[in-house]
Protein backbone atom coordinates (compact mmCIF):
# COMPACT_ATOMS: atom_id res chain seq x y z
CA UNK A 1 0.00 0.00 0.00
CA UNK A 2 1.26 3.38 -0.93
CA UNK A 3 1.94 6.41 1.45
CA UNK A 4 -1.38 8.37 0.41
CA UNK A 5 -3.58 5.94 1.23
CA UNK A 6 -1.87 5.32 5.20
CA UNK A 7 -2.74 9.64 6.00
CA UNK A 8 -6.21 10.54 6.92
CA UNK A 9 -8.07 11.95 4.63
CA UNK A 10 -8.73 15.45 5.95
CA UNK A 11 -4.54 15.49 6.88
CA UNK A 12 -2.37 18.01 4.36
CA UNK A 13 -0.67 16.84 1.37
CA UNK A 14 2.95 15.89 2.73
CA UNK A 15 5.25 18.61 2.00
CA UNK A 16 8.71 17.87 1.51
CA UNK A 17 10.05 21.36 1.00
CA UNK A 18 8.84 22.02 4.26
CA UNK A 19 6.66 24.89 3.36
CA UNK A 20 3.46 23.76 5.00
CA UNK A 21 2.72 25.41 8.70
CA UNK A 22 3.51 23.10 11.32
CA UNK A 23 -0.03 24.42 13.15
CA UNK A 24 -3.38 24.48 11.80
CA UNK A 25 -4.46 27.95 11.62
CA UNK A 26 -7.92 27.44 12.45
CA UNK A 27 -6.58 26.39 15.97
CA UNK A 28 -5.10 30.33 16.79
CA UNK A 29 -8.55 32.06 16.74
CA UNK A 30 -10.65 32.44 19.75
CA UNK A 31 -12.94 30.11 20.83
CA UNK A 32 -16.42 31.13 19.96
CA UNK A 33 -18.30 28.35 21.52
CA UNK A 34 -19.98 29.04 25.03
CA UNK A 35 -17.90 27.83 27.68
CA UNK A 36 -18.87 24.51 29.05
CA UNK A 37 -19.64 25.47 33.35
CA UNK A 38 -19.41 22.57 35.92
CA UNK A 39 -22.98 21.20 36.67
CA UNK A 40 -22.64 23.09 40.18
CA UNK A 41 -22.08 26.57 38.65
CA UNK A 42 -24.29 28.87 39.47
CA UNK A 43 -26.03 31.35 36.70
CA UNK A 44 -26.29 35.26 38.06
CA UNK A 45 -27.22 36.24 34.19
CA UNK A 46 -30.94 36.45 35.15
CA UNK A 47 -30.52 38.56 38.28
CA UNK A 48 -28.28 41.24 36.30
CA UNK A 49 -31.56 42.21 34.74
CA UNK A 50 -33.45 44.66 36.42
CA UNK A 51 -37.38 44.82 36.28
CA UNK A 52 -37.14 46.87 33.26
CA UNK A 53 -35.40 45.16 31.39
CA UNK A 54 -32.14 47.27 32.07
CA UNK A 55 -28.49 45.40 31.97
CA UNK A 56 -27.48 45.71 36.44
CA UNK A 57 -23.82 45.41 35.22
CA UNK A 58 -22.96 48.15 32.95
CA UNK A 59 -19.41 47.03 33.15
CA UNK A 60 -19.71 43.76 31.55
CA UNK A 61 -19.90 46.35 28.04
CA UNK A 62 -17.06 48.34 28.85
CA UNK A 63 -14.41 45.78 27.32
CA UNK A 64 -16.39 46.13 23.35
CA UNK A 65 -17.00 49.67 24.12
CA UNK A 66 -15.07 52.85 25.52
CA UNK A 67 -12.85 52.39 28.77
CA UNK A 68 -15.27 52.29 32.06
CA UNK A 69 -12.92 55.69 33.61
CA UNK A 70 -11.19 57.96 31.41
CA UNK A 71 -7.70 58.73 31.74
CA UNK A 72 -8.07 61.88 33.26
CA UNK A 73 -6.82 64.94 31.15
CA UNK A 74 -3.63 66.63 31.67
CA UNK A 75 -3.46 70.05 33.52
CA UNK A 76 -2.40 73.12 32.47
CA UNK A 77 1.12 74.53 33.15
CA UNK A 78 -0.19 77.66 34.53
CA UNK A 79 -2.88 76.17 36.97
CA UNK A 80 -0.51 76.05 39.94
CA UNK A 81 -0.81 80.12 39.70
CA UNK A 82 -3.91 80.51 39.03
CA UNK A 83 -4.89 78.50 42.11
CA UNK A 84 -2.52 80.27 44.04
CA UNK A 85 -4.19 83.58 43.17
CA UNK A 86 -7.57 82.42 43.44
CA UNK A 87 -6.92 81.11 47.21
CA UNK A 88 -5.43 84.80 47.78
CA UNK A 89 -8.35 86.68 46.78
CA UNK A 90 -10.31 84.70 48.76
CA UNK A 91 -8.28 85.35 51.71
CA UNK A 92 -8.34 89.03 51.30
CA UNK A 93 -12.23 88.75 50.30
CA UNK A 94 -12.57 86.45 54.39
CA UNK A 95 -10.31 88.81 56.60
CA UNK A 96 -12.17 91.95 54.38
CA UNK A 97 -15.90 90.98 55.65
CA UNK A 98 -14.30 89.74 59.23
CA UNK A 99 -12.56 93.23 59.82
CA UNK A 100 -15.81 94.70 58.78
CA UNK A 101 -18.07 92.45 61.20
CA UNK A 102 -15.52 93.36 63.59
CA UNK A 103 -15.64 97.30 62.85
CA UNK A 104 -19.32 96.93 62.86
CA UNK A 105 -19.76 94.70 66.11
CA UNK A 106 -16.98 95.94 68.61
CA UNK A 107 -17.48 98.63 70.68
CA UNK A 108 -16.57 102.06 69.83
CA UNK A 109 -13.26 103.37 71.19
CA UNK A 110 -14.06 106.75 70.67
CA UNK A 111 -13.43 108.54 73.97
CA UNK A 112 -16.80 110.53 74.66
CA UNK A 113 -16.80 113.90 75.45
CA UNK A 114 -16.45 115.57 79.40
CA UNK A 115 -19.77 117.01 80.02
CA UNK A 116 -20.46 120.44 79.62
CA UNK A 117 -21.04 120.48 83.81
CA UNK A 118 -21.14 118.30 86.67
CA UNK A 119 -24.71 119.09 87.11
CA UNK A 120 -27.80 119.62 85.62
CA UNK A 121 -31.40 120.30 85.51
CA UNK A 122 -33.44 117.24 85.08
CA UNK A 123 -36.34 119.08 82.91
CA UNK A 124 -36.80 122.49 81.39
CA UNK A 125 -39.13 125.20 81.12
CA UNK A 126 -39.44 127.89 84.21
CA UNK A 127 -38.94 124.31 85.95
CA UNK A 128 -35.93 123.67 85.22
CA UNK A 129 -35.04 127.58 85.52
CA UNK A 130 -35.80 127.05 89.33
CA UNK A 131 -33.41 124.96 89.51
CA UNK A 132 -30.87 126.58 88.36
CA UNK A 133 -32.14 128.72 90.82
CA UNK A 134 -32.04 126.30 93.58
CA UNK A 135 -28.79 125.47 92.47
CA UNK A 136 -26.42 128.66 92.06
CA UNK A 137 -27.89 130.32 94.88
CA UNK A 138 -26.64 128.71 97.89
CA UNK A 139 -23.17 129.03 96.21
CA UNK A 140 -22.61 132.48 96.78
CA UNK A 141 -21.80 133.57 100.09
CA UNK A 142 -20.37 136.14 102.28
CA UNK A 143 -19.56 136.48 105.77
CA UNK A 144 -20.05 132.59 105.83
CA UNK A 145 -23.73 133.13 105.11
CA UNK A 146 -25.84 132.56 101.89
CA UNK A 147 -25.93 136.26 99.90
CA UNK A 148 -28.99 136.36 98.00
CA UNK A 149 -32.15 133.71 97.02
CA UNK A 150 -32.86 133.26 93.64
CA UNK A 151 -36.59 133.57 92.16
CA UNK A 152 -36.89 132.13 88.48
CA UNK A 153 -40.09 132.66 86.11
CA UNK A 154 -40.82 133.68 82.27
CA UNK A 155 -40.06 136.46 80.85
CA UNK A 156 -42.37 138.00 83.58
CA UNK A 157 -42.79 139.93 86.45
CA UNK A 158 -45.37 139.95 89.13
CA UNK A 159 -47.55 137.58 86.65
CA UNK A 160 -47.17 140.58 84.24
CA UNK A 161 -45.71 138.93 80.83
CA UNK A 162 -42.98 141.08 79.35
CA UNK A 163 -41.52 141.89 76.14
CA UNK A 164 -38.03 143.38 76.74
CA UNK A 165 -37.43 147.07 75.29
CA UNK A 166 -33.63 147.41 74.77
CA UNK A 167 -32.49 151.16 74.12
CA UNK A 168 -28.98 151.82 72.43
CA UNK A 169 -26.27 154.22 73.41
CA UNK A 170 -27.04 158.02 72.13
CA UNK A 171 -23.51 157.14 70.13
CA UNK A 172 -25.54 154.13 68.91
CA UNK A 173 -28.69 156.36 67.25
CA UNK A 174 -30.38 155.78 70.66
CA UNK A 175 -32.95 152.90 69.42
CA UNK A 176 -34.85 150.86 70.75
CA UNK A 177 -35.36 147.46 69.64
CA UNK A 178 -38.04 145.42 70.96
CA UNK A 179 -37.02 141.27 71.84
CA UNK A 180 -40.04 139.37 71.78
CA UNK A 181 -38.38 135.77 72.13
CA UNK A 182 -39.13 133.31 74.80
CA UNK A 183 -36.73 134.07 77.98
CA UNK A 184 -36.39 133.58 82.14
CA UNK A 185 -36.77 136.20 84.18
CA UNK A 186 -34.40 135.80 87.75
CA UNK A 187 -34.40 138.16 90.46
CA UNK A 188 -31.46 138.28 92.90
CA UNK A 189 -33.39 139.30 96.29
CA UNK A 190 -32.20 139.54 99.66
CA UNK A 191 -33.86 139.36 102.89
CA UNK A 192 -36.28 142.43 102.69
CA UNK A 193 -39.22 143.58 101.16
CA UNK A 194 -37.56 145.46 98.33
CA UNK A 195 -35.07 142.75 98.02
CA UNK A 196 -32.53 144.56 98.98
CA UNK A 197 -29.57 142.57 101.11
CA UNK A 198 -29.78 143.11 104.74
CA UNK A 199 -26.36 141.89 106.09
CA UNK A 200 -23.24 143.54 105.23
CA UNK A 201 -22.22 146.86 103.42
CA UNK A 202 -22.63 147.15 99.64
CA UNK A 203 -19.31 147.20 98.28
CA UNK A 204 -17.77 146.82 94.74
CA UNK A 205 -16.47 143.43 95.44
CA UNK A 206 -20.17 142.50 96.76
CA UNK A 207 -21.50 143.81 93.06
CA UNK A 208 -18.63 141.64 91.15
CA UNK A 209 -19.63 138.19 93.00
CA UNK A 210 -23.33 139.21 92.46
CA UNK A 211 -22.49 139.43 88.53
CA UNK A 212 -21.09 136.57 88.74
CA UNK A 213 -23.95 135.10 89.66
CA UNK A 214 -26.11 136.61 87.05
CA UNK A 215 -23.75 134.95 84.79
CA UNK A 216 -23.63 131.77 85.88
CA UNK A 217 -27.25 131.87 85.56
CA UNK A 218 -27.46 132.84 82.06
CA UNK A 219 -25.27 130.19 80.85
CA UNK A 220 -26.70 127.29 82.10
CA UNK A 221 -30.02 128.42 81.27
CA UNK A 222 -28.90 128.87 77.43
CA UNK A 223 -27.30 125.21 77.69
CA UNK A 224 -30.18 123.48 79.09
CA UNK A 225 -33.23 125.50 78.27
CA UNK A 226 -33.14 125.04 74.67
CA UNK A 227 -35.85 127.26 73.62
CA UNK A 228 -34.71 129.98 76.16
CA UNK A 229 -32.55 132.98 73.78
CA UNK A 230 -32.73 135.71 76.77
CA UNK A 231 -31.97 135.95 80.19
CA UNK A 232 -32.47 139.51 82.56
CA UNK A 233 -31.21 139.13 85.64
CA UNK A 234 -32.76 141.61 88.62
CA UNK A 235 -29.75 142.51 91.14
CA UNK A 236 -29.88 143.84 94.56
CA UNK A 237 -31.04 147.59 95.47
CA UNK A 238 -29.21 149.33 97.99
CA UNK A 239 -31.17 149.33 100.96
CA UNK A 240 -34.23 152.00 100.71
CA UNK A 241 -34.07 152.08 97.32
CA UNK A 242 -36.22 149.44 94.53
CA UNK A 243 -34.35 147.26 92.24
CA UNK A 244 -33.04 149.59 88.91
CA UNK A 245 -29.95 147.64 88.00
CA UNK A 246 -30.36 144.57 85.31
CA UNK A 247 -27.98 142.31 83.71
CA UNK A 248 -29.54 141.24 80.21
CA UNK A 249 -27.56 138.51 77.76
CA UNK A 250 -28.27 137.29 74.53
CA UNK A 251 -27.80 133.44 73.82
CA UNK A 252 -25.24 134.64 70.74
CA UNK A 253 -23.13 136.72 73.26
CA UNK A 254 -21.93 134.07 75.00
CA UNK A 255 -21.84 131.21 72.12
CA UNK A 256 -17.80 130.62 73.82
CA UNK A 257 -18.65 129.81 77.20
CA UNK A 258 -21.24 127.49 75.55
CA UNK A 259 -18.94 125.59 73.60
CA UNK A 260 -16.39 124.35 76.21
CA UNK A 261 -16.96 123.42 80.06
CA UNK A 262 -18.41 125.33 82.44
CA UNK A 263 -15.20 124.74 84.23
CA UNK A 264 -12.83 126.25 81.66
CA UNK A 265 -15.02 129.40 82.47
CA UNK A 266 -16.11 129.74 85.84
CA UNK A 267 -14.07 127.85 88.68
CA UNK A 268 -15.88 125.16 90.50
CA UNK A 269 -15.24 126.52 93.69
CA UNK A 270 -17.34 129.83 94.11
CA UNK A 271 -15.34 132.92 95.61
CA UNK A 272 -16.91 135.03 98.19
CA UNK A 273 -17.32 138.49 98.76
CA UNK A 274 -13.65 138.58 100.14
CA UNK A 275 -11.97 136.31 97.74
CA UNK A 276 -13.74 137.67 94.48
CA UNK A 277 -10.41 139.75 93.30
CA UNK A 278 -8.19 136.70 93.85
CA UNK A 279 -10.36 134.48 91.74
CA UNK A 280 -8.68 133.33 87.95
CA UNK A 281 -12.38 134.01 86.52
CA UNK A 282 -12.81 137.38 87.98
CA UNK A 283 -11.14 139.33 84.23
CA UNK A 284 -13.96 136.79 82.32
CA UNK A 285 -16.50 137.85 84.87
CA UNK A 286 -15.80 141.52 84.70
CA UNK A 287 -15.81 141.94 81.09
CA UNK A 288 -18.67 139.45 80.22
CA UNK A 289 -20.85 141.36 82.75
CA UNK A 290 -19.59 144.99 82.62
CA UNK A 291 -21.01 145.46 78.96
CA UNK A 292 -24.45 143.83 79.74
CA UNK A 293 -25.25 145.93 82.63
CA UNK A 294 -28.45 148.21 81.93
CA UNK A 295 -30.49 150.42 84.35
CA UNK A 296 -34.22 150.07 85.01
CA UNK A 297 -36.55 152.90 83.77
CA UNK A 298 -38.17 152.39 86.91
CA UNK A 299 -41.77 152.14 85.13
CA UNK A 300 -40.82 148.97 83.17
CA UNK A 301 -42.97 146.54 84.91
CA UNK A 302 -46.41 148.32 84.35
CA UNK A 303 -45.63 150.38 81.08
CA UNK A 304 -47.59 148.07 79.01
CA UNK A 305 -46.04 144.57 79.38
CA UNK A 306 -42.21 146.53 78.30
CA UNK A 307 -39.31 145.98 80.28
CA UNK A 308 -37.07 148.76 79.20
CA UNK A 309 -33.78 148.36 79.66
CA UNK A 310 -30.68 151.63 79.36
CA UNK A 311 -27.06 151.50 78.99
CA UNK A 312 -25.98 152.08 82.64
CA UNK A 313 -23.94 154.51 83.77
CA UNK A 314 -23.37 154.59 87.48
CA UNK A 315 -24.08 158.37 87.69
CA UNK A 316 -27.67 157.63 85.59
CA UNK A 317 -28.28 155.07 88.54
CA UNK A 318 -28.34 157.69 91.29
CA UNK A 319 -30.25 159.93 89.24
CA UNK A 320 -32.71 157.17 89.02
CA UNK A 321 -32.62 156.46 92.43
CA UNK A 322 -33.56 160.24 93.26
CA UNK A 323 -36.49 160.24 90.87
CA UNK A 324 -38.05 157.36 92.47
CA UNK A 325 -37.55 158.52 96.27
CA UNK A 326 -39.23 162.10 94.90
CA UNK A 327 -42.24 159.57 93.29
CA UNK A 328 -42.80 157.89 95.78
CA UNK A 329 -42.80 160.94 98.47
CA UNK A 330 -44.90 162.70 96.82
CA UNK A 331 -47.35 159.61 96.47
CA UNK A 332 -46.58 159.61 100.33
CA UNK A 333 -47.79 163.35 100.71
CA UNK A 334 -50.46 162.85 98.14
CA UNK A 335 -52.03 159.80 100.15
CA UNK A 336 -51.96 161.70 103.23
């Protein structure tokens, strides 16, 4: 029997030159055929199915399609610096809005201002003018005993309203201009019926401390009576004689003294009668007093609701004085 016929029939045709492939190449592509599990295996195909009909593992794609995760993409050279800057703004934009919650929430540091006295009144009105009253009077003393009381009202006298009639110098034109704006009245009265002082001997000294007075008056009525713009003060007659002498200020004389503390004005501790000369206020005292003086007309209370007030001289005083002992002798003589 020949060669041929000892090869099976599906075998090659022998090849001596030795160019046939030693492997079949059927054999080197994948298996196609379902593999073969052991009759214990358990299927899970069925319970990757959801009740929709949707596939429970996605992943069992991702080998015939796209990669599951993405290589992620390469940053930028400059993002380093760009994060760097972004984290600084927002540090400026955090310590910004905490120094401003701070600003907003702390205290203030401001150091308040001294006030413009260590005391008050505790209302206003002609109230609160009585106690000023209350207040300045028992501060003024001399021979160890209290000078003068102090009676406040409006711009009144005897329940009479006034309207104060202010007369210029003859140098001036001599005119008279009329005030009509709300003021206090305070009359400086000592122990008599006139209100003239009965202890002591009227001296210039005595006249300087009651000035004072008048002007410690006036300034804390402009500070705390708000609608007050004008304060006549009433002093002291001489004994026998009716009050003539007034001390009148205007709110806008004394706008300085209003604008610093009473203190850097007027010494807290009050001089006397004895020590007025030697006080450091008495220059302030004599020259924001010695301008406002003005003399009675002596008929100002009943001549139609006008207080009218003249420059004072010290020799138009007297004269005064003499005119009103002559009235009221000869009211005397009449009545009898």
């Amino acid at each position: 029997m020949s060669e041929s016929h000892d090869r099976p029939q599906d075998a090659r045709p022998w090849d001596p030159a030795g160019t046939q492939p030693k492997h079949d190449p059927d054999e080197l592509l994948p298996d196609s055929r379902e593999p073969v599990l052991p009759p214990d295996a358990e299927v899970v195909e069925s319970d990757a199915i959801d009740e929709d009909g949707g596939d429970l593992l996605p992943e069992r794609r991702a080998a015939a399609g796209a990669p599951a995760v993405a290589a992620a993409k390469q940053g930028s050279s400059y993002s380093p610096r760009f994060q760097f800057i972004t984290g600084a703004l927002v540090a400026v934009g955090i310590a910004a809005i905490v120094g401003i919650a701070v600003f907003i929430i702390a205290p203030s540091t401001k150091t308040p201002e001294p006030p413009w006295s260590p005391w008050k009144p505790s209302t206003g009105g002609t109230a609160g003018a009585t106690q000023i009253a209350e207040h300045v009077a028992p501060e003024y003393m001399d021979g160890g005993k209290q000078l003068v009381k102090i009676d406040a009202n409006d711009l009144s006298f005897q329940g009479i309203p006034l309207t104060v009639a202010l007369q210029t110098e003859p140098d001036q034109g001599g005119r008279i201009q009329v005030h009509s704006e709300k003021g206090v009245l305070y009359q400086l009265c000592g122990l008599t019926s006139t209100c003239a002082i009965d202890q002591g001997k009227p001296t210039k000294e005595r006249g300087l401390l009651l000035r004072r007075a008048a002007l410690e008056l006036a300034l804390y009525s402009f500070r705390y009576l708000k609608d007050v713009k004008q304060v006549v003060v009433l002093t002291p007659p001489v004994k026998g004689n009716l009050p003539t002498v007034a001390l009148y200020f205007q709110r806008n004389q004394v706008r300085d003294q209003l604008s610093r503390p009473l203190t850097s004005s007027l010494v807290p501790k009050t001089p006397s009668a004895d020590t007025i000369t030697l006080s450091p206020d008495t220059p302030l005292v004599h020259h924001q007093t010695h301008q406002y003086l003005f003399t009675l007309n002596g008929q100002g209370f009943n001549n139609g609701g006008l207080l009218v007030l003249k420059p004072y001289t010290s020799a138009g005083d007297q004269q005064l004085q003499k005119d009103l002992k002559a009235q009221r002798q000869a009211a005397a003589a009449g009545g009898g």
